[in-house]
N, C-alpha and C. Protein backbone atom coordinates (compact mmCIF):
# COMPACT_ATOMS: atom_id res chain seq x y z
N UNK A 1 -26.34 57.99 2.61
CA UNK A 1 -25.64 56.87 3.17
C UNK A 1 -24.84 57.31 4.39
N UNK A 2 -25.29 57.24 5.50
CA UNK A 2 -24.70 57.52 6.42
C UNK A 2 -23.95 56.64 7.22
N UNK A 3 -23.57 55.42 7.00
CA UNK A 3 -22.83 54.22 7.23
C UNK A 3 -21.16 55.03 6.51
N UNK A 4 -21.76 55.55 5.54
CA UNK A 4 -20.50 55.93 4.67
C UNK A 4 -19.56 56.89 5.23
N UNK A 5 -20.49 57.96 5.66
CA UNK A 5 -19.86 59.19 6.45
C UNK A 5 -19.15 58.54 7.30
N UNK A 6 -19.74 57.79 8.43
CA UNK A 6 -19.21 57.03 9.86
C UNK A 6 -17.98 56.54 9.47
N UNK A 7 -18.05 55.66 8.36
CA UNK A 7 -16.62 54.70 7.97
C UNK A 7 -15.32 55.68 7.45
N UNK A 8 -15.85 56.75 6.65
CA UNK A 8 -14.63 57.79 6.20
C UNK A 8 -14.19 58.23 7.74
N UNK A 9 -15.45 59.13 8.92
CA UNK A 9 -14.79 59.58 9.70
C UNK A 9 -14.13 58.65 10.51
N UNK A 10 -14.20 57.38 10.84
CA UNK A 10 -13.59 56.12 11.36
C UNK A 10 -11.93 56.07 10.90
N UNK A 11 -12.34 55.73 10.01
CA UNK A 11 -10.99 56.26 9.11
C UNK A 11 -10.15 56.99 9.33
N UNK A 12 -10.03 58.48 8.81
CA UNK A 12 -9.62 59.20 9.25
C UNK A 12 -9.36 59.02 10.40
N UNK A 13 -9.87 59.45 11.64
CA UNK A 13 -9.58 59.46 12.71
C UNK A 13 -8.74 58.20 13.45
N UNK A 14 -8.62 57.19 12.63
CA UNK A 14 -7.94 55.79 13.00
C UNK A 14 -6.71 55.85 12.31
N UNK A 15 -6.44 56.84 11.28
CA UNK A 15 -5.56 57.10 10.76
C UNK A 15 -4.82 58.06 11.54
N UNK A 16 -5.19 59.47 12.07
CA UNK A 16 -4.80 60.76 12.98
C UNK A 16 -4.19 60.14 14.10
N UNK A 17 -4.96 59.04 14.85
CA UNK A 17 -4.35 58.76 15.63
C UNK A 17 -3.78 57.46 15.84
N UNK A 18 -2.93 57.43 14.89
CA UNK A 18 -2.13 56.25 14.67
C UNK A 18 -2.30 54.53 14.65
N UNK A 19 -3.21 54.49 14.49
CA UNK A 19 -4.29 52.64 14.33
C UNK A 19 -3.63 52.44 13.51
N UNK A 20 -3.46 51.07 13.11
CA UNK A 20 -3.48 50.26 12.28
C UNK A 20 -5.13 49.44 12.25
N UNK A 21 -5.37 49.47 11.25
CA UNK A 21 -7.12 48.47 11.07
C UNK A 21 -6.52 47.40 12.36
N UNK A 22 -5.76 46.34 12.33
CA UNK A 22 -5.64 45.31 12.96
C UNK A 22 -5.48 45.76 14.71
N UNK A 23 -4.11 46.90 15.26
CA UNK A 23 -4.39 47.52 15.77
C UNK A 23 -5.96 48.32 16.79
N UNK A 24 -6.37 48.69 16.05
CA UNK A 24 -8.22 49.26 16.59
C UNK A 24 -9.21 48.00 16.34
N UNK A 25 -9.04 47.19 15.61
CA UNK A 25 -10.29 46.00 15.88
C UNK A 25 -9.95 45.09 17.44
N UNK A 26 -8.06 44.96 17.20
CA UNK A 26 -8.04 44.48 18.35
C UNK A 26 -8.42 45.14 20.03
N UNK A 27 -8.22 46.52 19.94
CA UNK A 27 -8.96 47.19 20.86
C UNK A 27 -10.10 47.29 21.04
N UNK A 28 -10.55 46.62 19.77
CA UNK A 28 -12.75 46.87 20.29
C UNK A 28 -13.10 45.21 20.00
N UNK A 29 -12.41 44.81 19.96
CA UNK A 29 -12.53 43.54 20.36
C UNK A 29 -13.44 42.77 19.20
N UNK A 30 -13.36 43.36 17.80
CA UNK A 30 -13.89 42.83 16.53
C UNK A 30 -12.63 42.48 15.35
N UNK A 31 -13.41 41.72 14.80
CA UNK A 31 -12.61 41.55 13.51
C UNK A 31 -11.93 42.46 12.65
N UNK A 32 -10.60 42.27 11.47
CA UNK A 32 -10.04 43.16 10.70
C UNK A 32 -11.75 43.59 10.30
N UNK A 33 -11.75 42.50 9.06
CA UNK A 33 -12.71 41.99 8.28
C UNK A 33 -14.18 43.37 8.43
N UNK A 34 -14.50 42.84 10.23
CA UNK A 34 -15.91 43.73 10.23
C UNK A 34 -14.88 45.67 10.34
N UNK A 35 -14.22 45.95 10.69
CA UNK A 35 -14.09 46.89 10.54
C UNK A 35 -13.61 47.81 9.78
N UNK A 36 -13.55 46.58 8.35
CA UNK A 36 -13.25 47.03 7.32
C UNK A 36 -14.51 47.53 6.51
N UNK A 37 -15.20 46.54 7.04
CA UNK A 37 -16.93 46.84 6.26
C UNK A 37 -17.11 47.79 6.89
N UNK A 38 -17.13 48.14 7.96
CA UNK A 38 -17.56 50.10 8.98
C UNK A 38 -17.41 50.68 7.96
N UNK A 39 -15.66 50.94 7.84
CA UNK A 39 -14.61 51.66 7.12
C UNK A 39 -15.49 52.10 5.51
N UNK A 40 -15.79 50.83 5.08
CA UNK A 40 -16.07 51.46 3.88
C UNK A 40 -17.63 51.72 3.91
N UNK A 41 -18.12 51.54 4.99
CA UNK A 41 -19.62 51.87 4.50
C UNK A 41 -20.23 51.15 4.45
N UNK A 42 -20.12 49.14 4.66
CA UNK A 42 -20.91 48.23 4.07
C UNK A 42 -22.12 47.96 5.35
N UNK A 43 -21.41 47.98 6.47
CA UNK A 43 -22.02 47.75 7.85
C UNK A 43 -22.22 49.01 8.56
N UNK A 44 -23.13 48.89 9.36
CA UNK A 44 -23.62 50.10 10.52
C UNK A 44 -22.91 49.34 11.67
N UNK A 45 -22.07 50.53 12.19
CA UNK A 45 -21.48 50.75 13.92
C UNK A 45 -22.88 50.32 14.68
N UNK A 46 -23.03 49.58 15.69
CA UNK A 46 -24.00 49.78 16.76
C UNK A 46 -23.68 50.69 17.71
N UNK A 47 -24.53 51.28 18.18
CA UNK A 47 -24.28 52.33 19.07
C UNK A 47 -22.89 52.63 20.14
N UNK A 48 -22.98 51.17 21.02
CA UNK A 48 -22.15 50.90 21.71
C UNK A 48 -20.67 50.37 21.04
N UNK A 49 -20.44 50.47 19.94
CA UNK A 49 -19.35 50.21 18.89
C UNK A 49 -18.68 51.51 18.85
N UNK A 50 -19.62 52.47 18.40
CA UNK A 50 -19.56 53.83 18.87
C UNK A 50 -18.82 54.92 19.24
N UNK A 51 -19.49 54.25 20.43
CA UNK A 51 -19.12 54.86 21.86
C UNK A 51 -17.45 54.20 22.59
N UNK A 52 -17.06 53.00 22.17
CA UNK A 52 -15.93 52.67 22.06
C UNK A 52 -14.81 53.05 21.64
N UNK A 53 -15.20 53.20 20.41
CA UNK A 53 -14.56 54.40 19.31
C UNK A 53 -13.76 55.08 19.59
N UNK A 54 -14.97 56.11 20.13
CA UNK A 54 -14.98 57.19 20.53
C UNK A 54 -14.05 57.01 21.61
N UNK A 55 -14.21 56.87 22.19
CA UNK A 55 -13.32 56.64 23.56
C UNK A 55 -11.51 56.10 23.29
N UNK A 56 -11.90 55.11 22.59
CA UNK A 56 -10.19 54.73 22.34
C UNK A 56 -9.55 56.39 21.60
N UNK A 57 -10.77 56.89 20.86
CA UNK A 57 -9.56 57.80 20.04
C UNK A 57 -10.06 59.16 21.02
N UNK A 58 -10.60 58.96 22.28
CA UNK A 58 -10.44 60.07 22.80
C UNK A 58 -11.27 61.54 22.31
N UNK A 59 -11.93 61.41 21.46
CA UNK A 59 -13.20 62.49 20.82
C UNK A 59 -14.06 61.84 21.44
N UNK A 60 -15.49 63.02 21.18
CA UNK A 60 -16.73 62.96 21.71
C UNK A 60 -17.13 62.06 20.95
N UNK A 61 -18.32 61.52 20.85
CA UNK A 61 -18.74 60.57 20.17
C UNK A 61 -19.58 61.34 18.60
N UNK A 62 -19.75 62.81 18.58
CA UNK A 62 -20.48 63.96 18.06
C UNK A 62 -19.27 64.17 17.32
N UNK A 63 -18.30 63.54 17.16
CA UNK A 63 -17.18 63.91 16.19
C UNK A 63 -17.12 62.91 15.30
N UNK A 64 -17.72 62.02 15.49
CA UNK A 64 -17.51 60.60 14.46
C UNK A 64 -19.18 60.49 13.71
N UNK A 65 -20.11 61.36 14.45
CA UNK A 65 -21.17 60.76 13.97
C UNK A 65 -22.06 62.32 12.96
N UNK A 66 -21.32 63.12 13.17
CA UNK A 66 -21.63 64.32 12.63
C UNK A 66 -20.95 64.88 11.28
N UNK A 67 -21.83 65.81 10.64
CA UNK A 67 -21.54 66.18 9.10
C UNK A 67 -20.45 66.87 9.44
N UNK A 68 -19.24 66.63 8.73
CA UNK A 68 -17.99 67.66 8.69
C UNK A 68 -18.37 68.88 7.53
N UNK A 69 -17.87 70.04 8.04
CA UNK A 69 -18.17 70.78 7.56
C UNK A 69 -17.22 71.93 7.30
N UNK A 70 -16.25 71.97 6.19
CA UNK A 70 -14.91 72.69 6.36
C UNK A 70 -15.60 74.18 6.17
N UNK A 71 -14.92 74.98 6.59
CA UNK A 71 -14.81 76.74 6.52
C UNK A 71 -13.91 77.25 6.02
């Protein structure tokens, strides 16, 4: 389930850098609602959702869409 990964690292990272859900939907210009479904996994990001993301929180886009892998 890789919707799932996306929504934890969404998460997280919306958390690190200080979002509120209501906060970051209003910056990407979507609903609480749909980015709650990201969040948990129910919906797939479109690409360009993404890449938005990415950008508001300032990481590559290879940071949200890649296996974390602690050491």
């Amino acid at each position: 389930m890789e919707e799932e990964k996306w929504g934890r690292r969404i998460r997280a990272f919306r958390k690190l850098k200080g979002f509120t859900q209501e906060g970051l939907a209003r910056e990407l210009g979507i609903s609480v609602s749909v980015l709650g479904e990201i969040e948990r996994g129910n919906r797939k990001p479109k690409e360009e959702l993404m890449s938005k993301i990415a950008a508001i929180f300032q990481i590559p886009i290879d940071e949200l869409t890649q296996e974390y892998v602690r050491k």
